[in-house]
N, C-alpha and C. Protein backbone atom coordinates (compact mmCIF):
# COMPACT_ATOMS: atom_id res chain seq x y z
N UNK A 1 134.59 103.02 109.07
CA UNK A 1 134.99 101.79 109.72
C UNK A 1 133.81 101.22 110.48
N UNK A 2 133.03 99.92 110.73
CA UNK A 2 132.48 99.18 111.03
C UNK A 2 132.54 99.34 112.95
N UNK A 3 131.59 99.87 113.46
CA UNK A 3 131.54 100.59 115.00
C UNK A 3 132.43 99.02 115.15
N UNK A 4 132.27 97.55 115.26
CA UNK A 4 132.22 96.63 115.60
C UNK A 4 134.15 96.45 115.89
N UNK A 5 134.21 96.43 114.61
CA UNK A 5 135.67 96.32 114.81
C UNK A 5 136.80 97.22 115.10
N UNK A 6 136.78 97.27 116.81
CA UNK A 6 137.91 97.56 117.45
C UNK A 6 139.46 98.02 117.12
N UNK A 7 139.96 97.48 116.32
CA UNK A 7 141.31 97.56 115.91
C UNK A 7 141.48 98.89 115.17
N UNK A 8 142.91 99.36 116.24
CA UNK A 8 142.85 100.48 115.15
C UNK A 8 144.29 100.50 114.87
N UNK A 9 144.96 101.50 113.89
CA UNK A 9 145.88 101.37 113.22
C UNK A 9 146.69 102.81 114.23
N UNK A 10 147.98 102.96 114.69
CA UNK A 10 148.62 103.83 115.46
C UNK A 10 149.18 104.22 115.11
N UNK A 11 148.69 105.42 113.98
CA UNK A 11 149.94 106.37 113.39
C UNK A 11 151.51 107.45 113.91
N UNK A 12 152.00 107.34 113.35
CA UNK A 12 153.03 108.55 113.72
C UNK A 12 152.46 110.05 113.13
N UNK A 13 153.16 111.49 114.48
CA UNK A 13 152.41 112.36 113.73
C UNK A 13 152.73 112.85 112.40
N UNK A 14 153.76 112.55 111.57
CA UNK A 14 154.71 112.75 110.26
C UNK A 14 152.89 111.87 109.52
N UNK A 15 152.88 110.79 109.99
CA UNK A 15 151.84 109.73 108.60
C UNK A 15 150.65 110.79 109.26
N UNK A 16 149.70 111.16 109.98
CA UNK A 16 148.89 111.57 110.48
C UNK A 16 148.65 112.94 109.43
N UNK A 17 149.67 113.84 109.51
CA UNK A 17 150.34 115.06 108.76
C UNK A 17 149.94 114.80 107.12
N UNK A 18 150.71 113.45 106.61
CA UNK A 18 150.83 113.81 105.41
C UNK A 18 149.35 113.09 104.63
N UNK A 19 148.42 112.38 105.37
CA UNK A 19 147.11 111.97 105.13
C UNK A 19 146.29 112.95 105.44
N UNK A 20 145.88 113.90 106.24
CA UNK A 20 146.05 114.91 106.38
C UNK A 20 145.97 116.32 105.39
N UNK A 21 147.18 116.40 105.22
CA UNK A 21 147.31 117.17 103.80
C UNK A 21 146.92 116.54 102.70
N UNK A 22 147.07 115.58 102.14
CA UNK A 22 146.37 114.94 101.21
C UNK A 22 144.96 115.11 101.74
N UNK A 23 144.32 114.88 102.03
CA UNK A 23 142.84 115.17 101.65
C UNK A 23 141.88 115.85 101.89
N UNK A 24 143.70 117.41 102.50
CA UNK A 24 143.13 118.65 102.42
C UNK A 24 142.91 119.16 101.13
N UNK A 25 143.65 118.41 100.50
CA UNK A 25 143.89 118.72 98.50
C UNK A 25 142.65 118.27 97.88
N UNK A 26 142.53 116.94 98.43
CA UNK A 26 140.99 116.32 97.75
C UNK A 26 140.00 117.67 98.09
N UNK A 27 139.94 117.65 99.43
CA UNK A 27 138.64 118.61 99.62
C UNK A 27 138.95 120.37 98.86
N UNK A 28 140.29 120.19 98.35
CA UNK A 28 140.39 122.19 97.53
C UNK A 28 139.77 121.05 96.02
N UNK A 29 140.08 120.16 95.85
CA UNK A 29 139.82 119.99 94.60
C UNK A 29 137.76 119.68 94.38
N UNK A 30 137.15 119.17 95.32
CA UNK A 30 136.07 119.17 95.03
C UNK A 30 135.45 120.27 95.33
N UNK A 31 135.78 121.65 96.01
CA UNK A 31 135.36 122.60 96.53
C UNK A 31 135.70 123.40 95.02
N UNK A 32 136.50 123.13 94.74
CA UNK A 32 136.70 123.61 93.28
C UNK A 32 136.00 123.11 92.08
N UNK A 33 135.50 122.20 91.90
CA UNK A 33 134.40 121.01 91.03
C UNK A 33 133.24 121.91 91.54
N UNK A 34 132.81 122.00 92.96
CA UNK A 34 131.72 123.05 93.36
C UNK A 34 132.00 124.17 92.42
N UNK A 35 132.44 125.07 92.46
CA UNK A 35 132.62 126.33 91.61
C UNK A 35 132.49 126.48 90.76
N UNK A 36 133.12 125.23 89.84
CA UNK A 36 132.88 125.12 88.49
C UNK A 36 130.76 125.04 88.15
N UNK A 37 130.93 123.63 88.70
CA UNK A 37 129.36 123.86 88.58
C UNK A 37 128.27 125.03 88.39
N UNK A 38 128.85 125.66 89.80
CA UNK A 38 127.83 126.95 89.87
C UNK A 38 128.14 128.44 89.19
N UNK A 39 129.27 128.02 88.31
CA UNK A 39 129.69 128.95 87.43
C UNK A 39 129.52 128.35 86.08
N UNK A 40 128.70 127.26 86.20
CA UNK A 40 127.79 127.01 84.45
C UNK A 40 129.42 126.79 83.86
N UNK A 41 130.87 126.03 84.00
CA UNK A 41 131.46 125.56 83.25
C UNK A 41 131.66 124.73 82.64
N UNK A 42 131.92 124.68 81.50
CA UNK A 42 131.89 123.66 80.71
C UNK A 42 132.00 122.05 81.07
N UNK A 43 131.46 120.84 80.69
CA UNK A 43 131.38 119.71 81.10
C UNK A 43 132.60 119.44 81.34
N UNK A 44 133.12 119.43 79.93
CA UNK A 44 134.23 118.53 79.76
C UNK A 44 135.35 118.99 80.63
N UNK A 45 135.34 120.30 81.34
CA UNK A 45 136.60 120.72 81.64
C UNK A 45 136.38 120.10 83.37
N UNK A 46 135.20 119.98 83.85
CA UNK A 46 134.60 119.80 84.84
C UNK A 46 134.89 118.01 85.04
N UNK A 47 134.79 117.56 83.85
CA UNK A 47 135.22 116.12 83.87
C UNK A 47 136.14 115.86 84.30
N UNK A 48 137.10 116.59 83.74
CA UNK A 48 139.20 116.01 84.03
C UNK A 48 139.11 116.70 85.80
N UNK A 49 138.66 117.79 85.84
CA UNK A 49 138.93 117.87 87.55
C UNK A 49 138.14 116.65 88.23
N UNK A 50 137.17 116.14 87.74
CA UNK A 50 136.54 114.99 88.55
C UNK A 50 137.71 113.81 88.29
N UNK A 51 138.03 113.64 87.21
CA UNK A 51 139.07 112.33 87.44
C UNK A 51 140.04 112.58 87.95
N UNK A 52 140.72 114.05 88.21
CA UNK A 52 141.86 114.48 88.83
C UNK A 52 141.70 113.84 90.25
N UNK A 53 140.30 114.09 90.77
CA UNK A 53 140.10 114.01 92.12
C UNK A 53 140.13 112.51 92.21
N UNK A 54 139.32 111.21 91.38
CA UNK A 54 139.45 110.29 91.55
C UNK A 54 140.91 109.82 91.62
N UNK A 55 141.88 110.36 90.52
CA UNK A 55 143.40 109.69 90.62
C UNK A 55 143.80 109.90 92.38
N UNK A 56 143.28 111.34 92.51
CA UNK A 56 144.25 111.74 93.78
C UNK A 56 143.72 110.76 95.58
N UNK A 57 142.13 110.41 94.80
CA UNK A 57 141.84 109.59 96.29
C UNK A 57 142.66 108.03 95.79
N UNK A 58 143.08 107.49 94.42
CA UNK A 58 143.28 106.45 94.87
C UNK A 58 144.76 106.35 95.32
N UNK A 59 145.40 107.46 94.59
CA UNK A 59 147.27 107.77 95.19
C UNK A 59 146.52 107.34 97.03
N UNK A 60 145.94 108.18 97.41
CA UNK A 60 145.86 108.04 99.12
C UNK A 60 145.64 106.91 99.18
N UNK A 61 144.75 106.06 98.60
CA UNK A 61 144.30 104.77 98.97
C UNK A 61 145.76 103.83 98.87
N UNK A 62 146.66 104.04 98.26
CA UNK A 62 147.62 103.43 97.79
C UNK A 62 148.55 103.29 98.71
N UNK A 63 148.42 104.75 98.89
CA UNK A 63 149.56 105.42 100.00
C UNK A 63 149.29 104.24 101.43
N UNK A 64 148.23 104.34 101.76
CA UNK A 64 147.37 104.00 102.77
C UNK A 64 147.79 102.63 103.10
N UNK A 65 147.60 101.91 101.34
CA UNK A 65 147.70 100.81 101.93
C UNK A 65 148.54 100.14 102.08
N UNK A 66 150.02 100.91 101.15
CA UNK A 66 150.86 100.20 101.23
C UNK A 66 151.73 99.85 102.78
N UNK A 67 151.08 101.45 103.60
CA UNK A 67 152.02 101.56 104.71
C UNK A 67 150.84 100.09 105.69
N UNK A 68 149.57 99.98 105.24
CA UNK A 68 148.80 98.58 106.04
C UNK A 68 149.46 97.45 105.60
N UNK A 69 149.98 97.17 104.37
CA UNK A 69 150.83 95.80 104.46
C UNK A 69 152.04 96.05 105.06
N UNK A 70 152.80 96.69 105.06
CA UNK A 70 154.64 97.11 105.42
C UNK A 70 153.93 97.11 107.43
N UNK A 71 153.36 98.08 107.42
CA UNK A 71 153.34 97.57 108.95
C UNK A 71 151.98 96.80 109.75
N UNK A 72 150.96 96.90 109.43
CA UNK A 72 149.63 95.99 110.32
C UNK A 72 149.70 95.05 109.18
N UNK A 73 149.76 94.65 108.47
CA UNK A 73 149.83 92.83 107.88
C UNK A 73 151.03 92.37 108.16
N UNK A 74 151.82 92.82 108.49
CA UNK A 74 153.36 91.84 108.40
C UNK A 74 153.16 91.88 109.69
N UNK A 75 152.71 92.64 110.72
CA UNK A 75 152.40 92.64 112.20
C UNK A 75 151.76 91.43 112.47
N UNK A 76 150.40 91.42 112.09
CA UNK A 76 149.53 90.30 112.11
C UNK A 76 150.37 89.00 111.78
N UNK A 77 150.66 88.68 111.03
CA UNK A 77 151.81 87.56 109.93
C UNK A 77 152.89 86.72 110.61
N UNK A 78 153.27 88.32 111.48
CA UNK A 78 154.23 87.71 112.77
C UNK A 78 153.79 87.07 113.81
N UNK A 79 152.82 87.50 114.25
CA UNK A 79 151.65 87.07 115.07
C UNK A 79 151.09 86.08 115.10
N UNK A 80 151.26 85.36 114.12
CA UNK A 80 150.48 84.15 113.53
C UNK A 80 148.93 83.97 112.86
N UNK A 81 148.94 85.42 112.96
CA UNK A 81 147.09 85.82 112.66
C UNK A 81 147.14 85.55 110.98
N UNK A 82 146.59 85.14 110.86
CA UNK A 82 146.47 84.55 109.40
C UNK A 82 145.08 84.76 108.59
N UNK A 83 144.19 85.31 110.09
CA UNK A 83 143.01 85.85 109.32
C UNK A 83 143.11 86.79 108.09
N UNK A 84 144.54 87.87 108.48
CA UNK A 84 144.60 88.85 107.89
C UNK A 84 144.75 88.99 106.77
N UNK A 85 145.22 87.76 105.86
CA UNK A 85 144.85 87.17 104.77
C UNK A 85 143.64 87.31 103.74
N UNK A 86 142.19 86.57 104.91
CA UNK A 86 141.33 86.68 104.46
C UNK A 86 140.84 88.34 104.40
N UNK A 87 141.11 89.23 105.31
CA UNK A 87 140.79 90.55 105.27
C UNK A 87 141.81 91.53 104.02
N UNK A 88 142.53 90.63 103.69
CA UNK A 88 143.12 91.24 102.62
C UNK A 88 142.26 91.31 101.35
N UNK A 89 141.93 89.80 101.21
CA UNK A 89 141.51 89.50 99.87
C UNK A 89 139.92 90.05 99.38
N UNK A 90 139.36 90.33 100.76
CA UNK A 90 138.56 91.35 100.94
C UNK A 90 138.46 92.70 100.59
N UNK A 91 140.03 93.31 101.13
CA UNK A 91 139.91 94.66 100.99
C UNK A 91 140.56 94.43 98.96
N UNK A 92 141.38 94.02 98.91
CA UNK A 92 141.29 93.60 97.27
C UNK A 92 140.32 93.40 96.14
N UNK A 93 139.15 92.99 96.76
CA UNK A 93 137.69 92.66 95.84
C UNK A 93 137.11 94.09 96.38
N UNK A 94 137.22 94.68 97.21
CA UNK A 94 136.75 96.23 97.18
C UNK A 94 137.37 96.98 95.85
N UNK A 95 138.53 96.90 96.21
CA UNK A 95 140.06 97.69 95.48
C UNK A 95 139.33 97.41 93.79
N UNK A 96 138.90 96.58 93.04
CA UNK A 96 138.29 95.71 92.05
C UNK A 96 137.10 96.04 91.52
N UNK A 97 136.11 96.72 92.20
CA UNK A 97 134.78 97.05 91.69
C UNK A 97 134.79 98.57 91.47
């Protein structure tokens, strides 16, 4: 996150918990991609755990963001902040490359 911008998002400890465990999984799964490596295994098998890991960061990203529109964009929205719009379409052209 950008030192600059202040805003932060105020989880419950249940969402805290289950982000959390999720990317206690990411980190068994690349700690496991480690192993493979240094045990000379095969590419291809080394491949599917690498996309395993990509599916599983974007489930989080998903996870993530759906709970940022359901509660900090509809927050903002109510608010009349309408910037949040433009910070959407932002985080969307990230989401894209």
């Amino acid at each position: 996150m950008d030192e600059t911008n202040k805003r932060k998002t105020i989880r419950s400890e249940d969402e805290k918990k289950k982000i959390i465990n999720h990317l206690n999984r990411i980190k068994g799964q690349i700690t496991g991609i480690e192993k493979m490596v240094n045990n000379d295994i095969y590419c291809n098998d080394i491949l599917i755990q690498v996309v395993a890991v990509e599916k599983s960061m974007k489930s989080l990203a998903n996870s993530i963001l759906q709970t940022h529109l359901y509660k900090c964009v509809a927050e903002d929205l109510e608010k009349g902040n309408l910037e949040v719009i433009d910070e959407l379409i932002s985080l969307f052209k990230r989401f894209n490359n």
